[in-house]
Protein backbone atom coordinates (compact mmCIF):
# COMPACT_ATOMS: atom_id res chain seq x y z
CA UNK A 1 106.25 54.52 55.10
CA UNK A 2 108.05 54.28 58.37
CA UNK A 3 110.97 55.96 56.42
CA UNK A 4 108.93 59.05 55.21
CA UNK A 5 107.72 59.51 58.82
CA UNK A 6 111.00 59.80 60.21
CA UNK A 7 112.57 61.94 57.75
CA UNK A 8 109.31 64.02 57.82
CA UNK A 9 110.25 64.28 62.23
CA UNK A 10 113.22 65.09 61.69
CA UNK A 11 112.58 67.65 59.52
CA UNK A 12 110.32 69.67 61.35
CA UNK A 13 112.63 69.36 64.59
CA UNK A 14 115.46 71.05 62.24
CA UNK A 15 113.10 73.62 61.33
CA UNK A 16 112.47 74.71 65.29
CA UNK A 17 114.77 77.92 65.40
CA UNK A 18 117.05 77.58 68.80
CA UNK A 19 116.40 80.32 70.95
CA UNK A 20 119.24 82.79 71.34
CA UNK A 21 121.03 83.81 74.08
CA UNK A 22 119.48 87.26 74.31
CA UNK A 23 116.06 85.37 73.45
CA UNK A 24 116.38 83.16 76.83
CA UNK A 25 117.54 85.88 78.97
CA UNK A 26 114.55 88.17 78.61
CA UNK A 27 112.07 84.55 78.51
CA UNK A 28 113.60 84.37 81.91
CA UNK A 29 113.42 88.29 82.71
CA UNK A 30 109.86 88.26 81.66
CA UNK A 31 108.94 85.00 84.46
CA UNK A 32 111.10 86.91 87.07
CA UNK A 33 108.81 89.85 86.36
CA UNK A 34 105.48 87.71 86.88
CA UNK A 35 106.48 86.01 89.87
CA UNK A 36 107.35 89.38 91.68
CA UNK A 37 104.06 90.93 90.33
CA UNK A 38 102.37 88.04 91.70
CA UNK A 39 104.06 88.61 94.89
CA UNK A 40 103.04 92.35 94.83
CA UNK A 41 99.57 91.34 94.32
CA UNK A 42 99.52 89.12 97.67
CA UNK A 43 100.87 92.01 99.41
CA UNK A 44 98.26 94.38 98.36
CA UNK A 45 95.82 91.46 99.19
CA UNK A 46 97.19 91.15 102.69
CA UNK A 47 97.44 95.08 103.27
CA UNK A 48 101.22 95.24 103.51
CA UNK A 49 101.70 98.33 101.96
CA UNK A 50 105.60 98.85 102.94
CA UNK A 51 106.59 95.62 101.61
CA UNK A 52 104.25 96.22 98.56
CA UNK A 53 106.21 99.49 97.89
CA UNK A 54 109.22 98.30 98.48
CA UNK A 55 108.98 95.73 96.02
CA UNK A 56 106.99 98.00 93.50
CA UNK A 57 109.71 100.05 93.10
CA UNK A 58 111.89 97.38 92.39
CA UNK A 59 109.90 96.41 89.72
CA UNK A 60 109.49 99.80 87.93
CA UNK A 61 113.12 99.53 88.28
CA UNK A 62 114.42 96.26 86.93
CA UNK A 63 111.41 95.38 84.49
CA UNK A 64 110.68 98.97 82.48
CA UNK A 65 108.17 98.69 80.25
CA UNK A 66 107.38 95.70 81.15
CA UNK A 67 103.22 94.13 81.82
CA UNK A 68 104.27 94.06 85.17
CA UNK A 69 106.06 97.30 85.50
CA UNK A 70 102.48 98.58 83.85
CA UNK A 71 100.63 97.05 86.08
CA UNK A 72 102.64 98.35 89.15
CA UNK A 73 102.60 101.75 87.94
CA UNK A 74 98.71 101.70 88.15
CA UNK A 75 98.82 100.46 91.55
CA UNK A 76 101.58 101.61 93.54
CA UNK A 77 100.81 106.02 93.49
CA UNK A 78 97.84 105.58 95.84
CA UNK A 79 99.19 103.06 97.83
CA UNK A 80 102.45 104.56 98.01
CA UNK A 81 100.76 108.04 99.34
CA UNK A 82 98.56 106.00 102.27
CA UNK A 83 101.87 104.31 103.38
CA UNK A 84 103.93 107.94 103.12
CA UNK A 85 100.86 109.36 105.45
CA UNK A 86 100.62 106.57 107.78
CA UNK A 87 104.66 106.17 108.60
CA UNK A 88 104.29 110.07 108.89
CA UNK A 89 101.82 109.60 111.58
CA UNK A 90 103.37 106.94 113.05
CA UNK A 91 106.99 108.97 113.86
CA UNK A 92 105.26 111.96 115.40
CA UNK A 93 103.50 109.45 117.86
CA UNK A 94 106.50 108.41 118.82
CA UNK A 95 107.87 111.11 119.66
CA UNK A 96 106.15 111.47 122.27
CA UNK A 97 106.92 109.64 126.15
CA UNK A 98 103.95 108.87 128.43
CA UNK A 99 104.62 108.30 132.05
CA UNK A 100 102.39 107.89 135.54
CA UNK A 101 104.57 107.91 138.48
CA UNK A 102 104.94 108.77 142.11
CA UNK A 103 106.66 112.52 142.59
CA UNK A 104 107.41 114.72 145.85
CA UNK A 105 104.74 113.09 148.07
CA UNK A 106 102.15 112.71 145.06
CA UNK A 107 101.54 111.02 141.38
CA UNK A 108 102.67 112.74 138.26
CA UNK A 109 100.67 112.25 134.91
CA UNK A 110 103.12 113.72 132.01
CA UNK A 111 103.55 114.14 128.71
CA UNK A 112 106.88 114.92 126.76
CA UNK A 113 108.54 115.28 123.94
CA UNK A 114 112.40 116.08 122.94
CA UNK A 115 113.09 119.44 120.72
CA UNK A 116 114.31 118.40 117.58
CA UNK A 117 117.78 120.28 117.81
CA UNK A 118 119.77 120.74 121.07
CA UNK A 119 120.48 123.38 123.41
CA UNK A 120 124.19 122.63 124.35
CA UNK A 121 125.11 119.19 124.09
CA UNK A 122 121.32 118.18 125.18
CA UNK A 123 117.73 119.10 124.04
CA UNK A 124 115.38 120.51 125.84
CA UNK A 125 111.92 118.60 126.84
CA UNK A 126 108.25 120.32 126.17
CA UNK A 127 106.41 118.69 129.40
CA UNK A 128 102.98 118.55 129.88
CA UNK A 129 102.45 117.54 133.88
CA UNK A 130 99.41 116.93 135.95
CA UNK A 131 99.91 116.55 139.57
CA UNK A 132 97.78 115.42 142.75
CA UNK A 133 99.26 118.36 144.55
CA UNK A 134 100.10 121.05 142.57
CA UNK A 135 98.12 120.88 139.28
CA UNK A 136 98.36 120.71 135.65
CA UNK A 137 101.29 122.62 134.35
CA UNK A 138 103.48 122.81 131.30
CA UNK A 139 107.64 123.52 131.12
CA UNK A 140 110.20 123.68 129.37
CA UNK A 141 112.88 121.09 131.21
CA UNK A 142 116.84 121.53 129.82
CA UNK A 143 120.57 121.47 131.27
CA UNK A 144 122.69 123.55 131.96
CA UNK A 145 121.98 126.27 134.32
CA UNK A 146 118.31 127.48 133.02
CA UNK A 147 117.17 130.15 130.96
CA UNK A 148 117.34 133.74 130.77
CA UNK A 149 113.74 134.89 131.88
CA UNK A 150 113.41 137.97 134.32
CA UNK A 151 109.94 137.92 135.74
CA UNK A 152 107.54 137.50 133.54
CA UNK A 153 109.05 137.11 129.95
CA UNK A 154 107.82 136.51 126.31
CA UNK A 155 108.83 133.42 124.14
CA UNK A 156 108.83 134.59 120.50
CA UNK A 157 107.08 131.60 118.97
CA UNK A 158 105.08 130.38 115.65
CA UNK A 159 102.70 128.18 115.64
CA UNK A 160 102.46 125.97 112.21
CA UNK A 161 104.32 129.34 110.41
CA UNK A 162 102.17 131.51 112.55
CA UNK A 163 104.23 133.80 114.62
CA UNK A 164 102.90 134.88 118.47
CA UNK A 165 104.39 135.17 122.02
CA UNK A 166 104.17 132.67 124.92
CA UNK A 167 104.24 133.82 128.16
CA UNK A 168 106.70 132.11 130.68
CA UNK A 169 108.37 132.49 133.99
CA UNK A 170 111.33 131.15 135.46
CA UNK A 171 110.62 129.08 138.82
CA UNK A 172 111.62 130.18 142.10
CA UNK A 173 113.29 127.02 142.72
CA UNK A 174 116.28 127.10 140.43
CA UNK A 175 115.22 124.14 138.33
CA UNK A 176 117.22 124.53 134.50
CA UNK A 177 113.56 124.83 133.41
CA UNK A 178 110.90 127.86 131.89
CA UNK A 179 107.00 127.38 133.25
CA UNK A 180 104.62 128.24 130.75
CA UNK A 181 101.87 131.45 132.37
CA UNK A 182 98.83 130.24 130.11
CA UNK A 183 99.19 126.12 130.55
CA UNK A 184 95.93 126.00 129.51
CA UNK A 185 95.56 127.82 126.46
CA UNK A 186 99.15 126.52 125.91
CA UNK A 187 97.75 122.91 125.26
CA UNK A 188 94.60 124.08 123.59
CA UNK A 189 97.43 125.61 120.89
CA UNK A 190 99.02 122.48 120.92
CA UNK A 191 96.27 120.15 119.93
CA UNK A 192 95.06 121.41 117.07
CA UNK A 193 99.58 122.35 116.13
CA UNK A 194 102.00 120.23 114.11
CA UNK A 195 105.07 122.41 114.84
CA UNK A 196 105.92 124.63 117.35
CA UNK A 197 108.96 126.59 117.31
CA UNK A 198 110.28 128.82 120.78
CA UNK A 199 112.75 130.95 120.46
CA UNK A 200 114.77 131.13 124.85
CA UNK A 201 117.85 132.36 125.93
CA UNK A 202 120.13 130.22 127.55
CA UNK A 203 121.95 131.50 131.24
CA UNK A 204 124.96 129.28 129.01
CA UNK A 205 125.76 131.50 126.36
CA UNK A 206 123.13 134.52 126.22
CA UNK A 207 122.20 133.78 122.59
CA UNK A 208 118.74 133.12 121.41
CA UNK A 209 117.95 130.05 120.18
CA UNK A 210 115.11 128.07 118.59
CA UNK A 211 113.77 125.24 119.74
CA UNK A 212 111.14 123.04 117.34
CA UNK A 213 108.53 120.43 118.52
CA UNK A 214 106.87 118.20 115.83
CA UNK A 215 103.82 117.73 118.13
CA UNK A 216 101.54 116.73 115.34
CA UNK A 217 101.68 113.30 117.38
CA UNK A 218 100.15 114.07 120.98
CA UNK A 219 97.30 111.72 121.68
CA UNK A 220 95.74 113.42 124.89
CA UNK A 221 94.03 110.01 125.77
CA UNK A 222 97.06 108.69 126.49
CA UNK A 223 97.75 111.34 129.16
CA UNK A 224 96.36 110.07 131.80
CA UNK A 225 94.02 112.59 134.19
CA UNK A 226 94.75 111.60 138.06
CA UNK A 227 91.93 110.74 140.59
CA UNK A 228 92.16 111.96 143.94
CA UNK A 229 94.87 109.01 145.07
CA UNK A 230 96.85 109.82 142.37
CA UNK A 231 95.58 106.64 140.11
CA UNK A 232 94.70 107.65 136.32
């Protein structure tokens, strides 16, 4: 009896087809899948949504047509377009400098931001400036030796596509810089802008050229407005 059992054991262990090679390595492919989508999952759970597109990507890559490549390809669109919006929003904030300091026997409160391209070797800064002394005001602040701007003189703009003219002057103190007329109406424009493009005339040169601010970013509360003594 003891005989028959063990003939019967081995028997059935004969019968137990080996896996192949090919067999193993997409066993193993398919438990390298889970365990990423089970990381994926966490990171949806914990709201990491760059990580979590990062690594859904990689598994629509490596694992096509996979459960977990399904799965992904659910998830990931939606997730993918809140991550796209909210790195979006996050570089045009940072374009942007905030700074409160003490200037020419007062306090400054300014805003700036860099043009995209240069003028020369340098771009030019978009500065929005409040002042104990002299008031709010808003420039354009290169190198070089300043603009061309006789008088009073038009900046062909556009505003988000939408072309216009901004008025601007040169000041009287020599400064490489272009003072906008209408500073007020200026910054109106600008909060409600994503892109502003000015065309100026460098002294350097004599050829038009555009400059373009992404200033989709400007967050006036971080502007600070100055008290009598200069303190925000």
């Amino acid at each position: 009896m003891l005989v028959g059992t063990l003939l019967l054991s081995g028997c059935s262990q004969q019968g137990a087809p080996t896996p192949s090679a090919a067999q193993q390595q997409a066993q193993a492919q398919a438990a390298d899948a889970a365990r990423n989508l089970d990381t994926y999952r966490q990171l949806l759970r914990i709201g990491n949504d760059a990580m979590a597109v990062e690594l859904g990507h990689d598994i629509l890559n490596r694992y096509p047509g996979s459960p977990a490549a399904e799965e992904v390809q659910q998830t990931l669109p939606p997730i993918e377009k809140r991550w796209k919006a909210v790195s979006e929003k996050n570089r045009l904030a940072a374009l942007w400098l905030y700074q409160v300091a003490p200037m020419a026997g007062g306090t400054q409160s300014t805003a700036s931001i860099e043009s995209s391209g240069t003028l020369g070797s340098a771009p030019v800064r978009l500065v929005l400036r409040r002042h104990t002394a002299w008031g709010q005001s808003v420039f354009l602040y290169g190198s070089g030796h300043g603009f061309v701007c006789r008088g009073n003189c038009t900046l062909p703009a556009t505003v988000d596509g939408k072309p216009m003219g901004i008025k601007a002057y040169a000041p009287s103190t020599g400064e490489p810089a272009l003072m906008i007329r209408d500073d007020r109406a200026f910054i109106a424009l600008l909060r409600k802008a994503r892109k502003i493009t000015l065309t100026v005339t460098p002294v350097d040169g004599e050829k038009p050229q555009q400059l373009v601010y992404e200033v989709g970013g400007f967050d006036p509360a971080k502007w600070a407005p100055l008290g009598k003594h200069g303190k925000p």
